[in-house]
N, C-alpha and C. Protein backbone atom coordinates (compact mmCIF):
# COMPACT_ATOMS: atom_id res chain seq x y z
N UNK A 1 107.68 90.19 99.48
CA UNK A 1 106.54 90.42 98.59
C UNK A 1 105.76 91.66 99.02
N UNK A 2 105.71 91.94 100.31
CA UNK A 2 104.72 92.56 100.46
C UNK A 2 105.81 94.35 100.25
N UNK A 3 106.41 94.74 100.02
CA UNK A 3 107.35 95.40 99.68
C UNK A 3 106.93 95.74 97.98
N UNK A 4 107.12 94.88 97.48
CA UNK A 4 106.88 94.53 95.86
C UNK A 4 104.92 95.47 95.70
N UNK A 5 104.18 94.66 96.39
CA UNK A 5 103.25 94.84 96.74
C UNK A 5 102.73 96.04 96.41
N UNK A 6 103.14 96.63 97.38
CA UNK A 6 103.20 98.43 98.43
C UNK A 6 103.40 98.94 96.88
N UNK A 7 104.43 98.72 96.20
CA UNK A 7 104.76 99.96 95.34
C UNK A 7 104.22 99.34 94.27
N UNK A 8 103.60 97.87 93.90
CA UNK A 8 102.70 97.80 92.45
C UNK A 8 101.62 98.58 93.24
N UNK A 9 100.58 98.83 94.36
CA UNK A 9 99.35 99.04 94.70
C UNK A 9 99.59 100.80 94.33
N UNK A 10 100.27 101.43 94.59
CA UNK A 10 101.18 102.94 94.68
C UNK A 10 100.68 103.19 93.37
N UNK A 11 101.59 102.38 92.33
CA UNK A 11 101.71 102.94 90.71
C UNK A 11 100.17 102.69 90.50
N UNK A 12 99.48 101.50 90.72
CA UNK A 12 97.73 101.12 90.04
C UNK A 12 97.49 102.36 90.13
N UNK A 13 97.38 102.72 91.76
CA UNK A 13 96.73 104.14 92.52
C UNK A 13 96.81 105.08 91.55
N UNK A 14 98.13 105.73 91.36
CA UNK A 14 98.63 107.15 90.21
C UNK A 14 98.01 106.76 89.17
N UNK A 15 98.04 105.60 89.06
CA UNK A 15 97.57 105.32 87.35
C UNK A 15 95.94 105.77 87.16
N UNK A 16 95.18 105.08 88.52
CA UNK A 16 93.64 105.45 88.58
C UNK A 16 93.70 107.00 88.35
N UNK A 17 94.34 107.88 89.50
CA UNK A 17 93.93 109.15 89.67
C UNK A 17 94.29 110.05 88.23
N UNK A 18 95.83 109.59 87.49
CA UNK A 18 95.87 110.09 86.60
C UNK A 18 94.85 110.14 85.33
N UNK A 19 94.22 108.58 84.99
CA UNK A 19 93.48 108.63 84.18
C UNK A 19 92.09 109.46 84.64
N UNK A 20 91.72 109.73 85.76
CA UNK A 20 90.42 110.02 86.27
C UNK A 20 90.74 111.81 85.22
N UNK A 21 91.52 112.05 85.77
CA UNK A 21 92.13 113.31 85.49
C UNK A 21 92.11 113.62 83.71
N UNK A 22 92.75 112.26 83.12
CA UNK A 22 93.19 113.01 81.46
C UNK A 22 91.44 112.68 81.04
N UNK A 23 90.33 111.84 81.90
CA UNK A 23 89.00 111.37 81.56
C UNK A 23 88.22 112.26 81.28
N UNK A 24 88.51 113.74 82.35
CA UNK A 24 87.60 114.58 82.22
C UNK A 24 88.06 115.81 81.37
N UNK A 25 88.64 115.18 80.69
CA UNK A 25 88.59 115.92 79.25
C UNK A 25 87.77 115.21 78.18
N UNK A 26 86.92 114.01 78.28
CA UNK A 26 86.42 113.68 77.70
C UNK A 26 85.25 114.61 77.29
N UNK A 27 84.48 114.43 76.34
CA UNK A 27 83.08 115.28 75.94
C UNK A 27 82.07 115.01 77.21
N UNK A 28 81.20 116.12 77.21
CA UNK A 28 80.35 115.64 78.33
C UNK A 28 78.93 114.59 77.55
N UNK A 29 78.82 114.16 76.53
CA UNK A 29 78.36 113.37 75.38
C UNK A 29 78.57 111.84 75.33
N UNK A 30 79.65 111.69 76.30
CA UNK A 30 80.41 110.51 76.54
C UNK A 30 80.44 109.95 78.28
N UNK A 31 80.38 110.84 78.65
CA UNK A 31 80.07 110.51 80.34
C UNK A 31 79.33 108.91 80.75
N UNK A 32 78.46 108.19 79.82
CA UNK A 32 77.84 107.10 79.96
C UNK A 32 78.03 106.10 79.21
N UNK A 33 79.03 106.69 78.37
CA UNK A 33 79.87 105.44 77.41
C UNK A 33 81.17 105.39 77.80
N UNK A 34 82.17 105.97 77.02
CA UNK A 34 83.46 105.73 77.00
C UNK A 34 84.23 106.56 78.33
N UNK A 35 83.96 107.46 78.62
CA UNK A 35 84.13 107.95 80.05
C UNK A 35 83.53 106.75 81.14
N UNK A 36 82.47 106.58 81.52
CA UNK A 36 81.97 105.53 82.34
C UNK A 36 82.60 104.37 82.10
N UNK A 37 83.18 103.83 81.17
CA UNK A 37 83.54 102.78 80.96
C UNK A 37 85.43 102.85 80.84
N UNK A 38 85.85 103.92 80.61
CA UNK A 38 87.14 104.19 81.17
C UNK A 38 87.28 103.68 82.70
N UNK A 39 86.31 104.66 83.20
CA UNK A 39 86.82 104.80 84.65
C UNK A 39 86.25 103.05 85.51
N UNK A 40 85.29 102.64 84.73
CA UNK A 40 85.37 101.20 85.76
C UNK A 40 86.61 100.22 84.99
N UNK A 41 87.06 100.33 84.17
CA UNK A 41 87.87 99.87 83.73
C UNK A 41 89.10 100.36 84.65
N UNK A 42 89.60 101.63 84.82
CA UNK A 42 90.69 102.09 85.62
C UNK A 42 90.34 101.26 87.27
N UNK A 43 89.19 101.19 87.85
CA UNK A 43 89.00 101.04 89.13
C UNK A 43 89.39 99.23 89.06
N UNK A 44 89.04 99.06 88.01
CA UNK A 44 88.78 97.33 88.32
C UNK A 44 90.38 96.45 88.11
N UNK A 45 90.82 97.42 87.70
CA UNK A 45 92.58 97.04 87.82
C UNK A 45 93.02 96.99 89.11
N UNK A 46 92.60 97.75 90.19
CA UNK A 46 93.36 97.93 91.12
C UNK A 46 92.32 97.15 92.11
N UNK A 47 90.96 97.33 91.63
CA UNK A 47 90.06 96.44 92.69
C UNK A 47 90.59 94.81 92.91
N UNK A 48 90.20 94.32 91.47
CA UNK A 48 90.83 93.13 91.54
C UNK A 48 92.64 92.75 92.15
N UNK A 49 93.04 93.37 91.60
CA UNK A 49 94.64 93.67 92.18
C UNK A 49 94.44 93.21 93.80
N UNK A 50 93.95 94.11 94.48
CA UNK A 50 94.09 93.89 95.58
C UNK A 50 92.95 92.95 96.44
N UNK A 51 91.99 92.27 95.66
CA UNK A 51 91.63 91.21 96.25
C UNK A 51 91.91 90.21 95.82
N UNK A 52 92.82 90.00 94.73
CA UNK A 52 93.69 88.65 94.52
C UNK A 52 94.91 88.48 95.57
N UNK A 53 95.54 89.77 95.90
CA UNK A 53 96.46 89.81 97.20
C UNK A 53 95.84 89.05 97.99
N UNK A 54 94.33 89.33 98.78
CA UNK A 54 93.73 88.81 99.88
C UNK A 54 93.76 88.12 100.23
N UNK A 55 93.81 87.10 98.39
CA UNK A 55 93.23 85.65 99.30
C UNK A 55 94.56 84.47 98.98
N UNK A 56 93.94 83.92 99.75
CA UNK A 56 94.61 82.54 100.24
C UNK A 56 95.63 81.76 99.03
N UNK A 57 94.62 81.43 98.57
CA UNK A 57 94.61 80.27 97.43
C UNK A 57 95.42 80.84 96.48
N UNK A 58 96.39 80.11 95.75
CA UNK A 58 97.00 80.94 94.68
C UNK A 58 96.51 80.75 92.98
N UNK A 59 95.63 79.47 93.30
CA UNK A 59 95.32 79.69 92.15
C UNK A 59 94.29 80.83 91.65
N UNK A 60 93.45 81.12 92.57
CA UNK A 60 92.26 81.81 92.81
C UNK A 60 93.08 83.52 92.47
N UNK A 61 94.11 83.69 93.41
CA UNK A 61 95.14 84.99 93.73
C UNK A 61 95.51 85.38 92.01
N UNK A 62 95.71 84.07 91.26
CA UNK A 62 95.76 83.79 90.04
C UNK A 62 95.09 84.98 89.04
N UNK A 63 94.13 84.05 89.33
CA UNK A 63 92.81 84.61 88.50
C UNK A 63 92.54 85.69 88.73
N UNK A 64 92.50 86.27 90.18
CA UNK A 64 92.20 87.84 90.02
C UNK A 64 93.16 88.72 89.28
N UNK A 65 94.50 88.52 89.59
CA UNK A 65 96.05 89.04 88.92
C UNK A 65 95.37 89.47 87.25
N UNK A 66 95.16 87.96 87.19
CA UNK A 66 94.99 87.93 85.67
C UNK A 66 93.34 88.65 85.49
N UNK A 67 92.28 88.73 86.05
CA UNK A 67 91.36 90.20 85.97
C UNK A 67 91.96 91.37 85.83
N UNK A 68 93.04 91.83 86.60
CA UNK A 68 93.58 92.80 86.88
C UNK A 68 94.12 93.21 85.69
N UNK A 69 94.69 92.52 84.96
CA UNK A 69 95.74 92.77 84.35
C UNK A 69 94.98 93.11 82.82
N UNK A 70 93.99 92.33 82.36
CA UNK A 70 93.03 92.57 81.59
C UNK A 70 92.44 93.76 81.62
N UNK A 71 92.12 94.11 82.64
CA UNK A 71 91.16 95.53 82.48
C UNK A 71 92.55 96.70 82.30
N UNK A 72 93.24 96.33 82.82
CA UNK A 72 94.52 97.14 82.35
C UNK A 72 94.69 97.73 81.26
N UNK A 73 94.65 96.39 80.66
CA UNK A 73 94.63 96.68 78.87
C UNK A 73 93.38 97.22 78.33
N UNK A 74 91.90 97.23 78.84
CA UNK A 74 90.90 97.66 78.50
C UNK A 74 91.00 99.19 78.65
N UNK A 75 91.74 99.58 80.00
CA UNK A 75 91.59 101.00 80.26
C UNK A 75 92.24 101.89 79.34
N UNK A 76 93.42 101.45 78.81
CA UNK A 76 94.35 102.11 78.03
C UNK A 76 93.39 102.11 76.85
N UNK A 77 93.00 101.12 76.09
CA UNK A 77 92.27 100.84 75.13
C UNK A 77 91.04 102.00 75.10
N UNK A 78 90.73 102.30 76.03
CA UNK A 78 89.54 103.65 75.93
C UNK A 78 90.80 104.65 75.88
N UNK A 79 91.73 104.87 76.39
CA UNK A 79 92.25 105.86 75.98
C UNK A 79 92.56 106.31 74.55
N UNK A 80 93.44 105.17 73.97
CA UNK A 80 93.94 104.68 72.96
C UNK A 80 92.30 105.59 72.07
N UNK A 81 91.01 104.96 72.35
CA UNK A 81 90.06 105.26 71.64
C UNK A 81 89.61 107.08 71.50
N UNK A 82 89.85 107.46 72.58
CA UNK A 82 89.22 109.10 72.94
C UNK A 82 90.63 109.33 72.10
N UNK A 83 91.90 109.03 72.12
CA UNK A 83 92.86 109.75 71.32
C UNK A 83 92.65 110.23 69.90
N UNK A 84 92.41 108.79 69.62
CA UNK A 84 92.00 108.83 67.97
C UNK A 84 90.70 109.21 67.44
N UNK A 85 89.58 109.71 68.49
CA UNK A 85 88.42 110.49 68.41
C UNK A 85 88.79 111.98 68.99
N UNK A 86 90.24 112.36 69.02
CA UNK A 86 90.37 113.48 69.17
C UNK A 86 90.18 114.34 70.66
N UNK A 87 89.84 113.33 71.74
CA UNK A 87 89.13 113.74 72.77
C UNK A 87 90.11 114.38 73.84
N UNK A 88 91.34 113.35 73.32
CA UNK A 88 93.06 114.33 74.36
C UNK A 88 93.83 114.11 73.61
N UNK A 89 94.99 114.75 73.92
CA UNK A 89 96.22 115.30 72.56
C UNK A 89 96.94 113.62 72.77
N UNK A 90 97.71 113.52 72.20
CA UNK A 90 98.65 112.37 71.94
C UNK A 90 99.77 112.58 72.98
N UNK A 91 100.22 113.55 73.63
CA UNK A 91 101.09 113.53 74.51
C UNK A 91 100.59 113.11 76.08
N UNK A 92 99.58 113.78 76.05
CA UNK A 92 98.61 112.32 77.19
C UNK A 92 98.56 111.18 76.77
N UNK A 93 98.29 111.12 75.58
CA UNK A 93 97.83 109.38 76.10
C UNK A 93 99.53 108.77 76.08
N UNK A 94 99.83 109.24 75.65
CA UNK A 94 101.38 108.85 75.66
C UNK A 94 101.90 108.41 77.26
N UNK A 95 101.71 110.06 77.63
CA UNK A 95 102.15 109.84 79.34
C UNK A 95 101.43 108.71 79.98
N UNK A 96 100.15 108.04 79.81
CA UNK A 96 99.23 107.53 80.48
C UNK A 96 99.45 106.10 79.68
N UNK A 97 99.33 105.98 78.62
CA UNK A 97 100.27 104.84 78.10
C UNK A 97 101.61 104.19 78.96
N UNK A 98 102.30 105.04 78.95
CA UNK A 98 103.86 104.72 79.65
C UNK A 98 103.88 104.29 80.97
N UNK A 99 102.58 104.72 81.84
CA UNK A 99 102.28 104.29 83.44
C UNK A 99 101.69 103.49 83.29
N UNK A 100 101.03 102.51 81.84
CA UNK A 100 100.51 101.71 82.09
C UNK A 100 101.18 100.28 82.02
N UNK A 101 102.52 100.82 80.98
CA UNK A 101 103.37 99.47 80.52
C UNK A 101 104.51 99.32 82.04
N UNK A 102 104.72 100.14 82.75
CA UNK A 102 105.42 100.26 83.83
C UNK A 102 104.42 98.91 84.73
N UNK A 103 103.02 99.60 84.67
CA UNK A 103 102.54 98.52 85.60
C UNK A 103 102.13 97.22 85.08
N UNK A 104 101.91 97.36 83.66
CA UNK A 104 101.84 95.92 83.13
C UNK A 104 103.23 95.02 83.26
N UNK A 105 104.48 95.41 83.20
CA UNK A 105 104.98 94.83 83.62
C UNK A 105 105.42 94.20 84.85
N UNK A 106 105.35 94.65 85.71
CA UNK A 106 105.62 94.69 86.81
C UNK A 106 104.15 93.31 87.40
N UNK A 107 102.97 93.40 86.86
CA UNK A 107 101.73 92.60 87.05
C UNK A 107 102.18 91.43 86.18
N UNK A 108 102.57 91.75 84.90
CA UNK A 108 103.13 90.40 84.02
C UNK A 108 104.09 89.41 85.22
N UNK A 109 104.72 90.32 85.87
CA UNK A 109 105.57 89.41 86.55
C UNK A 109 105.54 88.75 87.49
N UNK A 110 104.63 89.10 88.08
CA UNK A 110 103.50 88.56 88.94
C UNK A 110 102.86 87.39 88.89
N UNK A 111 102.56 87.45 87.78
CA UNK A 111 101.67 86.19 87.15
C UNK A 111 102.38 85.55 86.62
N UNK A 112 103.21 85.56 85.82
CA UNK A 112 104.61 84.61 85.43
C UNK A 112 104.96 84.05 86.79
N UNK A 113 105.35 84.12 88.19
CA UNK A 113 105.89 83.86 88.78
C UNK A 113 104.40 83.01 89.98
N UNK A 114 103.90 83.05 89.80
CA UNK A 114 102.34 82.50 90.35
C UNK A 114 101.96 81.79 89.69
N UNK A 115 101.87 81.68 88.22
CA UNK A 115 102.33 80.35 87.68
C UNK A 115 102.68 79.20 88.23
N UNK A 116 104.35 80.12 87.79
CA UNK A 116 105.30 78.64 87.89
C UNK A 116 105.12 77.84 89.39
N UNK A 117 104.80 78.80 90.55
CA UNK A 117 104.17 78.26 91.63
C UNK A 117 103.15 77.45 91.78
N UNK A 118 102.31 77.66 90.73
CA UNK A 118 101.22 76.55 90.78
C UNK A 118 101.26 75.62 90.09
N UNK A 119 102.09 75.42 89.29
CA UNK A 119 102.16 74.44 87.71
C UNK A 119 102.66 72.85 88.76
């Protein structure tokens, strides 16, 4: 697991720095909405991520996974939004899209399998 681990924590990582990156192309008009709210969205994927690792309990390990995995989808979702407000070309969000289904899967499987461990 902890192998598995190493390289989901790796991809979150690229995924944060990349979005930090396609973010500040946002308007500077947006810095306290959809920018600010991109980027805690990008952080809270990987925050939670790795304090559901921490702990003990799996059901608990659970629940953070599944935080994680939520804001996942939130972060893209601001992207998804600045696209269609014109804010970055479609071939970003594309690229940044594609690192996100890499790690959603890889987290889907996670939680599928932490599950069936707890059921």
């Amino acid at each position: 697991m902890e192998g598995f681990h190493k390289i989901l924590k790796g991809k979150i990582t690229d995924y944060i720095i990349f979005g930090y990156f396609v973010s500040k192309e946002f308007p500077k008009d947006e810095l306290y909405a959809l920018t600010s709210q991109c980027r805690r969205s990008l952080t809270s994927v990987l925050l939670n991520y790795v304090e559901g690792y921490a702990r003990k309990k799996k059901k608990v390990m659970l629940n953070f996974y599944e935080i994680s995995y939520g804001s996942l989808q939130e972060s893209i979702t601001t992207f998804y939004l600045a696209c269609k407000l014109g804010y970055i070309p479609t071939k970003k969000y594309l690229d940044i899209f594609h690192k996100k289904e890499e790690i959603a899967k890889m987290l889907w499987t996670t939680i599928n399998n932490l599950e069936k461990e707890t059921s």
